[in-house]
Protein backbone atom coordinates (compact mmCIF):
# COMPACT_ATOMS: atom_id res chain seq x y z
CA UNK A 1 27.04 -2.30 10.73
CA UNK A 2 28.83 -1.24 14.06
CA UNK A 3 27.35 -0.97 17.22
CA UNK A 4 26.57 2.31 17.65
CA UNK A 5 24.52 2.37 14.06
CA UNK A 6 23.06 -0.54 15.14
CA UNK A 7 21.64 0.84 18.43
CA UNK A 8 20.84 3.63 16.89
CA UNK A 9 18.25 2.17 13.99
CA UNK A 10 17.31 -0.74 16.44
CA UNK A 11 16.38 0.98 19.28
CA UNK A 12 16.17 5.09 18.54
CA UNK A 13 14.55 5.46 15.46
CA UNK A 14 10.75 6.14 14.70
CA UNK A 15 9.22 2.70 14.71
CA UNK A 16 8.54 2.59 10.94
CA UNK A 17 11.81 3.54 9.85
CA UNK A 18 13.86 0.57 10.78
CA UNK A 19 10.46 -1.75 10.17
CA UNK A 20 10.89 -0.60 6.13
CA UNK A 21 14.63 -0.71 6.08
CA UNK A 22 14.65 -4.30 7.24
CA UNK A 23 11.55 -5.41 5.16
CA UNK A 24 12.48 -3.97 2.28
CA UNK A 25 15.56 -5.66 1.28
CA UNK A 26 13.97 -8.79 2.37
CA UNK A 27 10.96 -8.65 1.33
CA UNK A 28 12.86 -7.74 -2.33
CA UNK A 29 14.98 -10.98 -2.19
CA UNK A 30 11.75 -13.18 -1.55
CA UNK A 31 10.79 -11.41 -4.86
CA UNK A 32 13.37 -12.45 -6.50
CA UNK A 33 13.34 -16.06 -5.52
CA UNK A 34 9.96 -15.96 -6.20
CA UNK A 35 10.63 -15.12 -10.15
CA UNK A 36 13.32 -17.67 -10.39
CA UNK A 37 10.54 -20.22 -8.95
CA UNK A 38 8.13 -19.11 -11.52
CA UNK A 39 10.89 -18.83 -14.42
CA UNK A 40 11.65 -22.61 -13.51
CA UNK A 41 7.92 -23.42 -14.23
CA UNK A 42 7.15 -20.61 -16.94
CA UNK A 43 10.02 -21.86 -19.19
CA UNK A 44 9.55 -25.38 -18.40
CA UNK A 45 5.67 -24.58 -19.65
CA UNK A 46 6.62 -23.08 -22.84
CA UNK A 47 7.81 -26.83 -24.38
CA UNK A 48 4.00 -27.50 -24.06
CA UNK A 49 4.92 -31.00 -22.35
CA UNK A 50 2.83 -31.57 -18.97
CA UNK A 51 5.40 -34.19 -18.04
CA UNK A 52 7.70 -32.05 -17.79
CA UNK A 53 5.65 -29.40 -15.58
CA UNK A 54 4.07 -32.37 -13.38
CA UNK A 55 7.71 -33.35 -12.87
CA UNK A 56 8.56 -30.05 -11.24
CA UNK A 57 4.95 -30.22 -9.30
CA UNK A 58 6.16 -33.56 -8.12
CA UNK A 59 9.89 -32.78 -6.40
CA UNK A 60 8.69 -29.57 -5.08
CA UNK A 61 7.83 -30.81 -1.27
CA UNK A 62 11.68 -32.23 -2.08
CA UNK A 63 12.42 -28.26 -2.37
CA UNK A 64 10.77 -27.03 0.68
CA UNK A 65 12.09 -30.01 3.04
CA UNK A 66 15.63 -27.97 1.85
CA UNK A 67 13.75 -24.96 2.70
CA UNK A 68 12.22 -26.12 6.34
CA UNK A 69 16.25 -27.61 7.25
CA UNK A 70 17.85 -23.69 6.54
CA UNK A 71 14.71 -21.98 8.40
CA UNK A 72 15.20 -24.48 11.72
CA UNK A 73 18.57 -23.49 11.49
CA UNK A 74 18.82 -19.60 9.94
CA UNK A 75 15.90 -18.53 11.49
CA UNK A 76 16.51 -19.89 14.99
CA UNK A 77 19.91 -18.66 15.06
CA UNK A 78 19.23 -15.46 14.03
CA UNK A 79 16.53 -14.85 16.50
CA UNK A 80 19.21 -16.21 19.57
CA UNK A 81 21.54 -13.81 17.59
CA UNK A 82 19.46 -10.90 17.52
CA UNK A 83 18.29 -11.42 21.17
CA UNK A 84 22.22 -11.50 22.37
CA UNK A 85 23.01 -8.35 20.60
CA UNK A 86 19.65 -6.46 22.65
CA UNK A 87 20.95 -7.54 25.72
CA UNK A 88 24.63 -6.25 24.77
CA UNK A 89 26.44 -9.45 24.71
CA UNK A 90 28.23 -9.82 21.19
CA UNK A 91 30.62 -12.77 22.09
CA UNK A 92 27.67 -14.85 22.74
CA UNK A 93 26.39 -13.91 19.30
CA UNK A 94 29.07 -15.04 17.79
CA UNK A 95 29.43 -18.35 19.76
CA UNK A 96 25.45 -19.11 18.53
CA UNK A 97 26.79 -17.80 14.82
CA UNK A 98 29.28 -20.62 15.13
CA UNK A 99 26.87 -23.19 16.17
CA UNK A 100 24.00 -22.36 13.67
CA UNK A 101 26.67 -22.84 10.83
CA UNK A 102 28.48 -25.69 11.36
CA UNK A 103 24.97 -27.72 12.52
CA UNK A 104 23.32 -26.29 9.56
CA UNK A 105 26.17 -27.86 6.83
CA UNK A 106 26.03 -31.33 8.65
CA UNK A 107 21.76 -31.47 9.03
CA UNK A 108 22.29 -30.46 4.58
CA UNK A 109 25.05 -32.91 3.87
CA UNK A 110 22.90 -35.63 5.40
CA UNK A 111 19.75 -34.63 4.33
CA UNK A 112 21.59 -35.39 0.59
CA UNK A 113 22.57 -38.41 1.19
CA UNK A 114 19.16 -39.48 2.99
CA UNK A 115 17.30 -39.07 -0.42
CA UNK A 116 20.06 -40.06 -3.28
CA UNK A 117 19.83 -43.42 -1.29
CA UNK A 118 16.07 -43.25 -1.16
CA UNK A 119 14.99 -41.41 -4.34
CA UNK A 120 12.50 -43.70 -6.16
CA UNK A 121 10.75 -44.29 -2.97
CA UNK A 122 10.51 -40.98 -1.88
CA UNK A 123 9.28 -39.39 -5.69
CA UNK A 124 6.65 -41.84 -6.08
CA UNK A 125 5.71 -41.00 -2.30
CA UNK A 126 4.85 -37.05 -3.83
CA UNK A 127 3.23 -38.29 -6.80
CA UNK A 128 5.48 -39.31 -9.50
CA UNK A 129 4.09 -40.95 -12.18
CA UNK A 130 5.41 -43.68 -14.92
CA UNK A 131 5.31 -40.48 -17.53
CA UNK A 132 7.45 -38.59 -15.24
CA UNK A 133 9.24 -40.60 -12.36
CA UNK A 134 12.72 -40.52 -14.92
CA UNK A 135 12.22 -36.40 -15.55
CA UNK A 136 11.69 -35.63 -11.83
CA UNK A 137 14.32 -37.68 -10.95
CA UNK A 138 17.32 -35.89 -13.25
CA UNK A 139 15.20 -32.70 -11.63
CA UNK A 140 15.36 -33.51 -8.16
CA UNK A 141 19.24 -34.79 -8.56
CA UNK A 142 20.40 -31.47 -9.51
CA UNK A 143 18.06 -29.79 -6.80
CA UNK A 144 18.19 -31.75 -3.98
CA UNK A 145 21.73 -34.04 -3.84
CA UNK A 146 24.31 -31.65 -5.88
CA UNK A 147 22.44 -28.17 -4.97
CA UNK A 148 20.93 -28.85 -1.78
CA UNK A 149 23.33 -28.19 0.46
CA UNK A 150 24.10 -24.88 -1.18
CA UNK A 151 20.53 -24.06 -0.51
CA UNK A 152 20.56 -24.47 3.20
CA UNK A 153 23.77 -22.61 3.65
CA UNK A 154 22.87 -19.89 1.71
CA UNK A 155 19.42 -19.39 3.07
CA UNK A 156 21.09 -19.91 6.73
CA UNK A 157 24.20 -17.44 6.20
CA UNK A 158 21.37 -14.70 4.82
CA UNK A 159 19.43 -14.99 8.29
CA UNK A 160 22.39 -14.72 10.55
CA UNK A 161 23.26 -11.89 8.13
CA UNK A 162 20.00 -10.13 8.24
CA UNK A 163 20.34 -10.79 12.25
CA UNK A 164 23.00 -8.72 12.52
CA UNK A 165 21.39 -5.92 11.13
CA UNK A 166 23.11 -5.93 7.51
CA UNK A 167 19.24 -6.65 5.82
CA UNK A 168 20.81 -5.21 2.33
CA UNK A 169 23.83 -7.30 2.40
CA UNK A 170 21.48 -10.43 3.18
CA UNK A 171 19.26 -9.46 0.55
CA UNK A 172 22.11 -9.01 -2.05
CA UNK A 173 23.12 -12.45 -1.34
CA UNK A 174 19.94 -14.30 -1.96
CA UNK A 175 18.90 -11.96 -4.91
CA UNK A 176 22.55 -12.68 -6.72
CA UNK A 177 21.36 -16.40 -6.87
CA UNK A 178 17.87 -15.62 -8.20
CA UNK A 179 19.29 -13.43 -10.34
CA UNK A 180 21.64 -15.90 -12.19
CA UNK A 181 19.14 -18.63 -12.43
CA UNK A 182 16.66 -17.03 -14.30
CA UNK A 183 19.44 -15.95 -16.47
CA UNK A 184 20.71 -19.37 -16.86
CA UNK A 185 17.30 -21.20 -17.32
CA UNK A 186 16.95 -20.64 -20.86
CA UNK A 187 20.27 -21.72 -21.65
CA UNK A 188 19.73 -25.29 -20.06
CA UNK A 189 15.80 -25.84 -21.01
CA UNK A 190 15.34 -24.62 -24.68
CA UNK A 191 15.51 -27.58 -27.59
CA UNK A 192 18.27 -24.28 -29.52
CA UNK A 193 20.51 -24.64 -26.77
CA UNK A 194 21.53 -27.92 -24.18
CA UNK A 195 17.61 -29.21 -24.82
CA UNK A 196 17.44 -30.40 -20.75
CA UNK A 197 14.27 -29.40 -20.34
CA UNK A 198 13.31 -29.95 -16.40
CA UNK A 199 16.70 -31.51 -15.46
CA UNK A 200 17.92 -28.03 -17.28
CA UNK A 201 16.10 -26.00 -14.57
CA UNK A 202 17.54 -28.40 -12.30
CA UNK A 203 21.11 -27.38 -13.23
CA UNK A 204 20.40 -23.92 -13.28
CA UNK A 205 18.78 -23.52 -9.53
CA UNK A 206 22.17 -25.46 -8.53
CA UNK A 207 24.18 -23.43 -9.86
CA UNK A 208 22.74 -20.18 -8.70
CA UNK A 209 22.36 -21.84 -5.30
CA UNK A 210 26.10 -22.52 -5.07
CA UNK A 211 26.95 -18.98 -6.24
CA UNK A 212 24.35 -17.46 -3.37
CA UNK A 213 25.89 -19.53 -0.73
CA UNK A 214 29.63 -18.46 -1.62
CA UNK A 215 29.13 -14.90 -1.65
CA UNK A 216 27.32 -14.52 1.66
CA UNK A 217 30.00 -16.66 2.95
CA UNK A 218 32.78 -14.65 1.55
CA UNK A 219 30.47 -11.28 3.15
CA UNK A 220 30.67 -12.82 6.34
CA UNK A 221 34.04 -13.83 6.35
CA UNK A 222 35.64 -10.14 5.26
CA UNK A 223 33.11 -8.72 7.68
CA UNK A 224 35.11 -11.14 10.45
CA UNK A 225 36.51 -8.40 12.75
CA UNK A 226 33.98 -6.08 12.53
CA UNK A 227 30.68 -8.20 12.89
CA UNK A 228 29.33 -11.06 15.08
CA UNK A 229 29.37 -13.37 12.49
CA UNK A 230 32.39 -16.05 13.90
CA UNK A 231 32.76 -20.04 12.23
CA UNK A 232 35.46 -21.13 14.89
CA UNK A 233 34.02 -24.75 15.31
CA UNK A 234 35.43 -24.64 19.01
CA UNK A 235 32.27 -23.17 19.19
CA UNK A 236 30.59 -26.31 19.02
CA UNK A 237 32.13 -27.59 22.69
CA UNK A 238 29.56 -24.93 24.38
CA UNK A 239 26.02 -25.79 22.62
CA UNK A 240 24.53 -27.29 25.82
CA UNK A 241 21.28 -25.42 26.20
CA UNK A 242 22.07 -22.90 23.35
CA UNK A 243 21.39 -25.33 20.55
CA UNK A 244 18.13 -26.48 22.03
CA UNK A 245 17.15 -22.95 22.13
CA UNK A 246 18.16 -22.05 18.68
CA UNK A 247 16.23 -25.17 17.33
CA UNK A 248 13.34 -24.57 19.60
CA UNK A 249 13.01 -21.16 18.20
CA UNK A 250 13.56 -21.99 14.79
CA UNK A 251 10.92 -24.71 15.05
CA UNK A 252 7.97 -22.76 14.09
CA UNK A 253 9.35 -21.65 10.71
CA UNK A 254 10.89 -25.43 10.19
CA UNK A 255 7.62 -27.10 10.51
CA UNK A 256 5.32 -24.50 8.79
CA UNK A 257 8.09 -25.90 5.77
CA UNK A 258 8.28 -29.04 6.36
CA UNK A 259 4.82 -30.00 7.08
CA UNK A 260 4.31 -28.10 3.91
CA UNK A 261 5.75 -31.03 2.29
CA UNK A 262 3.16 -33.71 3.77
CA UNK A 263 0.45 -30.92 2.96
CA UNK A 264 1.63 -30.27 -0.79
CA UNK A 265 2.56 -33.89 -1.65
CA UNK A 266 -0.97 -35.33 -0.02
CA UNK A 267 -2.67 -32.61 -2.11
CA UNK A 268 -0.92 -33.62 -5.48
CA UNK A 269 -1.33 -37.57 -4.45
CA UNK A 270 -4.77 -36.74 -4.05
CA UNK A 271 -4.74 -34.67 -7.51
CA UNK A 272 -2.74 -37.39 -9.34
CA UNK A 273 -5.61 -39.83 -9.24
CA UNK A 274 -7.74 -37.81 -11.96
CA UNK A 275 -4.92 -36.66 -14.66
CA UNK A 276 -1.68 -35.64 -15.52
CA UNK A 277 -3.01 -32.19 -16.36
CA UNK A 278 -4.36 -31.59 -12.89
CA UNK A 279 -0.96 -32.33 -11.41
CA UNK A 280 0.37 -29.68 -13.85
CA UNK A 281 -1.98 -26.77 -13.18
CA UNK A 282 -1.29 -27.89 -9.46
CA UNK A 283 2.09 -27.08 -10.05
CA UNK A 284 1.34 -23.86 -11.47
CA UNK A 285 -1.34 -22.99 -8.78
CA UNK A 286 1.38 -23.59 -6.33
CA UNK A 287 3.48 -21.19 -8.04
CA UNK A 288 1.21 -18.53 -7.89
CA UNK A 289 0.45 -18.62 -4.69
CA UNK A 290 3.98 -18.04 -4.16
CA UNK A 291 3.44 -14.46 -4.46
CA UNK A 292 1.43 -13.17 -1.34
CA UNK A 293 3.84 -15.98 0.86
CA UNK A 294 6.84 -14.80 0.00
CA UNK A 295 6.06 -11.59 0.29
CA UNK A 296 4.95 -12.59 3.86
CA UNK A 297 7.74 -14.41 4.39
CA UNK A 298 9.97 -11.60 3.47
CA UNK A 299 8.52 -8.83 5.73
CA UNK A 300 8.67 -11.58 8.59
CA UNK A 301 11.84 -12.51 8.12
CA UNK A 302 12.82 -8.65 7.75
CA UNK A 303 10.92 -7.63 11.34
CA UNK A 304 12.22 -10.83 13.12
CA UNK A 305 16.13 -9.42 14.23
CA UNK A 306 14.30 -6.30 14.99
CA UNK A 307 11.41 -7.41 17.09
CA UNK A 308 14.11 -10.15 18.72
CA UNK A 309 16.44 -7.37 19.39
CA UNK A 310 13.67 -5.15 20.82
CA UNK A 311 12.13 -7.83 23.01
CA UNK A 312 15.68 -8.49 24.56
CA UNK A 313 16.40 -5.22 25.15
CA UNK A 314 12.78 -4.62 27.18
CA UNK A 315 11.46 -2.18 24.61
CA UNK A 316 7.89 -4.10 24.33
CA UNK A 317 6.14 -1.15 23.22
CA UNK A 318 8.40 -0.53 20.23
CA UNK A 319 7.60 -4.31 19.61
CA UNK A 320 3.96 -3.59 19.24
CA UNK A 321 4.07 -0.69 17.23
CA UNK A 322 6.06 -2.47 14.55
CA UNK A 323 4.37 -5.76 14.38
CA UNK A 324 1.41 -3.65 13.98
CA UNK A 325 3.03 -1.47 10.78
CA UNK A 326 4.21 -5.37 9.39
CA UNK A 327 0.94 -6.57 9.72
CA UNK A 328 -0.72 -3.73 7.89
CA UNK A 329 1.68 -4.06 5.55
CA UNK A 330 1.42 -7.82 4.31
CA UNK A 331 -2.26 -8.59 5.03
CA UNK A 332 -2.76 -5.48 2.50
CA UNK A 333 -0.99 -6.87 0.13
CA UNK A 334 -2.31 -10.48 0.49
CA UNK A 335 -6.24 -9.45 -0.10
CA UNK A 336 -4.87 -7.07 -3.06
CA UNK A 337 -3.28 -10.67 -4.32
CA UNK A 338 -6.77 -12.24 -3.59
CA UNK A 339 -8.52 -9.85 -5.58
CA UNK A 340 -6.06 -10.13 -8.57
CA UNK A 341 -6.35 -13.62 -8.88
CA UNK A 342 -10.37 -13.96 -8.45
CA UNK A 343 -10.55 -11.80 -11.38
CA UNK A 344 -7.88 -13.05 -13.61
CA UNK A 345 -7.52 -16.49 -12.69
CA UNK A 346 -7.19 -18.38 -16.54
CA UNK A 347 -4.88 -15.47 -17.48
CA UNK A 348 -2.52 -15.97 -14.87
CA UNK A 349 -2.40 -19.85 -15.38
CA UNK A 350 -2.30 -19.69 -19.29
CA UNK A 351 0.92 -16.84 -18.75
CA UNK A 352 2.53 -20.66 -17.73
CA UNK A 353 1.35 -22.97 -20.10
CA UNK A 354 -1.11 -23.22 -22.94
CA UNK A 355 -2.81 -26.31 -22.72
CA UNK A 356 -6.14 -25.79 -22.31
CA UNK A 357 -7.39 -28.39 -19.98
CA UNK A 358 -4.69 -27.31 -17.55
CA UNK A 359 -6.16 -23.94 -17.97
CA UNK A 360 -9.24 -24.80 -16.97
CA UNK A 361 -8.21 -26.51 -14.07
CA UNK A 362 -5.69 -24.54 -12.64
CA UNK A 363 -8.56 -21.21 -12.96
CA UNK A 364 -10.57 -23.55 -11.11
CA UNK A 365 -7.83 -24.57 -8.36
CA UNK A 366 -6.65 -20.70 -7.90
CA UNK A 367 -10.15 -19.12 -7.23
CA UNK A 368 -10.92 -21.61 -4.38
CA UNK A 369 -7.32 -21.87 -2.81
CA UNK A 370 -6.55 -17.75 -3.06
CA UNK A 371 -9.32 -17.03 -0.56
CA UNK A 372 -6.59 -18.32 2.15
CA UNK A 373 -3.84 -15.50 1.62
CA UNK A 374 -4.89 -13.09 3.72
CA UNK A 375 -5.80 -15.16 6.81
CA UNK A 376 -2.18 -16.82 6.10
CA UNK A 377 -0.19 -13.29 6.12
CA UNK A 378 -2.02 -12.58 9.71
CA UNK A 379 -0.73 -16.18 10.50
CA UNK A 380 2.98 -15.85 9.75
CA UNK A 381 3.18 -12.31 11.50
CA UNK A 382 1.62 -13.71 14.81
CA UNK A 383 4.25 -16.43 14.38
CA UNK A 384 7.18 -14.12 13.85
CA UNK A 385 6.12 -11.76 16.47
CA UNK A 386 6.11 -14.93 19.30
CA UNK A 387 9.63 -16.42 17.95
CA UNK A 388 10.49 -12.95 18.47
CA UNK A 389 9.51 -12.80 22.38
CA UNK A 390 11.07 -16.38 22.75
CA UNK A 391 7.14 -18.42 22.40
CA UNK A 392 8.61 -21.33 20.34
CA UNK A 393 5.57 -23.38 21.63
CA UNK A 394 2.99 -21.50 20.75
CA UNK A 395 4.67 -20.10 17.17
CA UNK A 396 5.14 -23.84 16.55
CA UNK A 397 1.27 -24.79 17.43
CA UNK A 398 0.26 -22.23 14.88
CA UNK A 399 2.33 -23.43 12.06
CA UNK A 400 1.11 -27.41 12.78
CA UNK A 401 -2.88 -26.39 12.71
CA UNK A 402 -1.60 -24.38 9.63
CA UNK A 403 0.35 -26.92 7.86
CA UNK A 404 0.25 -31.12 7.79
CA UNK A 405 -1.82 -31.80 10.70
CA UNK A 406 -5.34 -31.13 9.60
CA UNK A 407 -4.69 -31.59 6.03
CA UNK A 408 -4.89 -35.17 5.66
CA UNK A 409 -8.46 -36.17 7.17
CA UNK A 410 -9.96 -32.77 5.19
CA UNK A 411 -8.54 -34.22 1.71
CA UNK A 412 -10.38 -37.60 2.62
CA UNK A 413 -13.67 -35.57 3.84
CA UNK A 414 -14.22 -33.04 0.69
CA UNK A 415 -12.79 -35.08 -1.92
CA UNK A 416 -15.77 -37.50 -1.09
CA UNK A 417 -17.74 -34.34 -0.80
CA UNK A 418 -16.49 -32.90 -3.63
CA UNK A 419 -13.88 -34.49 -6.05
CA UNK A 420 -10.86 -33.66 -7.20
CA UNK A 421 -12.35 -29.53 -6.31
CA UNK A 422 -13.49 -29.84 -2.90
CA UNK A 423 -9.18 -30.85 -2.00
CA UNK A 424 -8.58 -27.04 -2.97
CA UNK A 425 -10.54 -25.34 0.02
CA UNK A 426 -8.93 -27.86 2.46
CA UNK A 427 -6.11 -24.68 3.05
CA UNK A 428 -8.97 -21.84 3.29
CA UNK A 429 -10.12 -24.37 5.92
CA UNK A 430 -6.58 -24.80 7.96
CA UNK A 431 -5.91 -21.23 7.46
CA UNK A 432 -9.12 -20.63 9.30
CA UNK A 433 -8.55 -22.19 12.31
CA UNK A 434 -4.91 -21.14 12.28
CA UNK A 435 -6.19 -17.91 12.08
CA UNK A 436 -8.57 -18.27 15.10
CA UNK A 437 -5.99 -20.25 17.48
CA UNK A 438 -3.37 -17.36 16.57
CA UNK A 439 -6.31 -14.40 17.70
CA UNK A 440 -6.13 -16.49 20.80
CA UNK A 441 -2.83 -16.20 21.45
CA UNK A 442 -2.41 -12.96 20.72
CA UNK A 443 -4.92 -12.02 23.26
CA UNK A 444 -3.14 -14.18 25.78
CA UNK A 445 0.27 -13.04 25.09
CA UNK A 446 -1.45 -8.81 25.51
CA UNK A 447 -2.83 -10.17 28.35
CA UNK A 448 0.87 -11.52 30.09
CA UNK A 449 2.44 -8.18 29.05
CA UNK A 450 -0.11 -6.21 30.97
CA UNK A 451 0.40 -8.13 34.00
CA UNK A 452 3.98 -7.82 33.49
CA UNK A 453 4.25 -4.04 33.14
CA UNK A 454 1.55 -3.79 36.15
CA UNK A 455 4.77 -5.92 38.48
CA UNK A 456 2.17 -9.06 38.63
C-alpha cells in the first residue's frame, strides 16, 4: 500500500469502510488460529485419553507467555508505527520497524532457553501431574523451545504488517500457519499414522509456526522499497526513548497475556486438586472461550493502526466514530457467544471429548465462566482505543484488574465458598470490575478531549 492509498482509506473514507477492511482480515486470521487451537484439543480428545488433553490444559499458560512476548513487541511497534505514518514521517517508521524486530527475536530466543533449562519446574508450577508431567513435556518442547520463537516473530511481523496498512497481507500470513496445522495434526496424533498423540500436536503447531513466520518475513522483505517495513539493525544505535515507548505501549496487550498465564495456571492448580477430568474439561472450557476473545482480539488488533494513525494525525472525531462501530461490532458478537453456550453447553464440550465425567464438568465450568464475554469485548476495545491515543498507563491498569491481579485471593475466597465451582465465576468477577474501572476512564479520557477541543 502506497501513500496516497493509504491516506486515502485512513483518513478520507466513510468511517466504517476502513473499520471493516481492517477488521475483517484480522478478525478472519484470529479465526483461523482459533480452529487450529481447537483442532489441537479436538483431535487430541478423540484418543479418549484425559492425560493427554490435561497435558495440553497444562502447557497452555506456556503458549500465551509466547503470545504476551510478540504482543509487547508487535503490538507496541505497530501502534509507534502507525502513529509515525499519521504524522507523515515514514523514515521514523521504519527506524521503530527495525527496532521492534530485532528486540522481538532476542526477548524469543531467550525466552527458549529460559524454560528448556527450567522445564520440570515450571510444568509442575501450571499443574502437571505424575500421569502427565512426561506428555506435556514432549508437548511443550515442540511448542515452546523449537517453535517458540517462530511464534513471536510471526505474530510480531503480522502487526507491523497490519500497521502499515496491508491488514490482508497480515492476515494471509497468520492464516497460512493455521491453515497447515490443522492439516498436519492428524498426520502426527492418530495411532494409523506417527501415533504422537500430544507431542504430535506439538510438532504440528511448530511447524506451521515456522512456515507463518517465513512468509511474512519474505512479504516484508520484497515489499522493502515500497513499504516502511526496514530490518537494518543500525537501527538499533537510535532506540533511546523510542523503545521505551514502543514497550510502554505494547504493555497493555503484554500483560493482559501474560498475566493470563498466572490467571489460567492458578485456576487449573486450583482445579487439579479434585481430578484429572476437571483439568481436562478445563482445557476444553478454555478452548471455547477462545471464540468470543479472539474474535475481540481480532477486531482490536484490526482498528488499532487505524485509530493510532487517526489519533496522530488529529482526526479525534473519526477516532470516536470507529471505536464506536468496533465496539458494536464485538460486544454483539460476544453476548450472541454467551447465549450459544448457556444453551448448549454439554454439546459443545462432548464435540471435544466423550468422557462423560468431563462432560459434566466442563457444561458446568462453561455456563458460569461464559457470562464474562461480553463485559471482556467492552474491555479489550477501551484498551485498544487508549494504546491508540498513546494511554499506556491506563490501557495497562485495565488489563492487570482484568487479568492476574485479583485472581489469586478470589480462587482462595469462593473455592472455600464454593469448591472446585465457585473458581469458575472468579473471571465474571474480574471482568466486572475491569469493566467498571474502564467506564471510568472512558469518561475521563471524553472529558480531556472536550477540554482540549474547547483550547483548555
Amino acid at each position: 500500500m502506497d501513500a496516497p492509498e493509504r491516506r486515502y482509506i485512513f483518513e478520507e473514507m466513510p468511517p466504517r469502510s476502513p473499520a471493516m477492511r481492517q477488521m475483517l482480515p484480522a478478525i478472519s486470521s484470529q479465526m483461523i488460529i482459533l480452529i487450529y487451537n481447537l483442532t489441537d484439543t479436538f483431535y487430541v480428545g478423540l484418543l479418549n485419553e484425559p492425560a493427554q488433553s490435561a497435558a495440553l490444559s497444562v502447557v497452555f499458560p506456556l503458549f500465551t507467555v509466547l503470545n504476551a512476548v510478540a504482543n509487547l513487541f508487535g503490538v507496541g511497534g505497530s501502534i509507534v508505527l502507525a502513529q509515525a505514518l499519521g504524522r507523515r514521517e515514514p523514515d521514523e517508521a521504519k527506524r521503530c520497524s527495525a527496532m521492534t524486530f530485532w528486540n522481538a527475536l532476542a526477548a524469543s530466543l531467550l525466552l527458549a532457553a529460559l524454560f528448556a533449562a527450567t522445564a520440570s519446574q515450571m510444568l509442575s508450577l501450571c499443574g502437571a501431574r505424575v500421569e502427565n508431567a512426561q506428555i506435556a513435556y514432549d508437548y511443550a518442547r515442540w511448542v515452546v523451545v523449537i517453535g517458540g520463537p517462530f511464534t513471536v516473530m510471526s505474530n510480531v511481523l503480522a502487526n507491523l504488517i497490519r500497521g502499515e496498512g496491508n491488514a490482508v497481507a497480515a492476515s494471509v500470513g497468520v492464516s497460512l500457519g493455521g491453515v497447515l496445522n490443522i492439516v498436519l495434526d492428524p498426520f502426527f496424533i492418530f495411532p494409523q499414522h506417527l501415533n504422537l498423540g500430544a507431542q504430535g500436536a506439538g510438532i504440528a503447531t511448530a511447524v506451521s509456526n515456522m512456515a507463518s513466520c517465513v512468509f511474512s518475513l519474505g512479504y516484508a522483505l520484497l515489499r522493502k522499497k515500497s513499504g516502511v517495513l526496514s530490518f537494518n539493525p543500525a537501527a538499533l544505535r537510535e532506540m533511546r526513548g523510542r523503545m521505551g515507548r514502543i514497550l510502554s505501549l505494547g504493555s497493555p496487550s503484554a500483560a493482559q497475556h501474560a498475566l493470563a498465564v498466572i490467571s489460567v495456571a492458578a485456576l487449573t492448580k486450583f482445579t487439579s486438586r479434585y481430578t484429572i477430568e476437571a483439568v481436562a474439561a478445563l482445557g476444553i472450557v478454555k478452548k471455547l472461550d477462545q471464540l468470543p476473545l479472539f474474535f475481540s482480539l481480532g477486531s482490536g488488533s484490526g482498528l488499532l493502526p487505524l485509530l493510532s494513525y487517526n489519533h496522530a494525525a488529529g482526526n479525534r472525531e473519526r477516532c470516536e466514530k470507529i471505536f464506536r462501530f468496533g465496539c458494536v461490532v464485538s460486544v454483539g458478537f460476544c453476548l450472541t457467544c454467551t447465549i450459544v453456550y448457556e444453551l448448549f453447553a454439554p454439546t459443545l464440550v462432548s464435540i471435544f471429548i466423550k468422557d462423560s465425567l468431563t462432560i459434566s464438568y466442563g457444561a458446568a465450568f462453561l455456563r458460569r465462566m461464559v457470562v464474562a464475554m461480553p463485559m471482556m469485548a467492552f474491555c479489550n476495545a477501551v484498551v485498544t482505543k487508549l494504546q491508540a491515543a498513546g494511554q499506556g498507563s491506563r490501557a495497562t491498569i485495565i488489563s492487570v484488574l482484568r487479568k492476574g491481579s485479583l485472581d489469586l485471593p478470589f480462587l482462595f475466597l469462593y473455592d472455600r465458598l464454593l469448591p472446585l465451582y465457585g473458581c469458575m465465576w472468579v473471571q465474571p468477577t474480574v471482568d466486572a470490575i475491569g469493566l467498571a474501572v474502564a467506564l471510568i476512564f472512558l469518561y475521563n479520557s471524553k472529558k480531556q478531549l472536550g477540554r482540549t477541543t474547547l483550547g483548555i
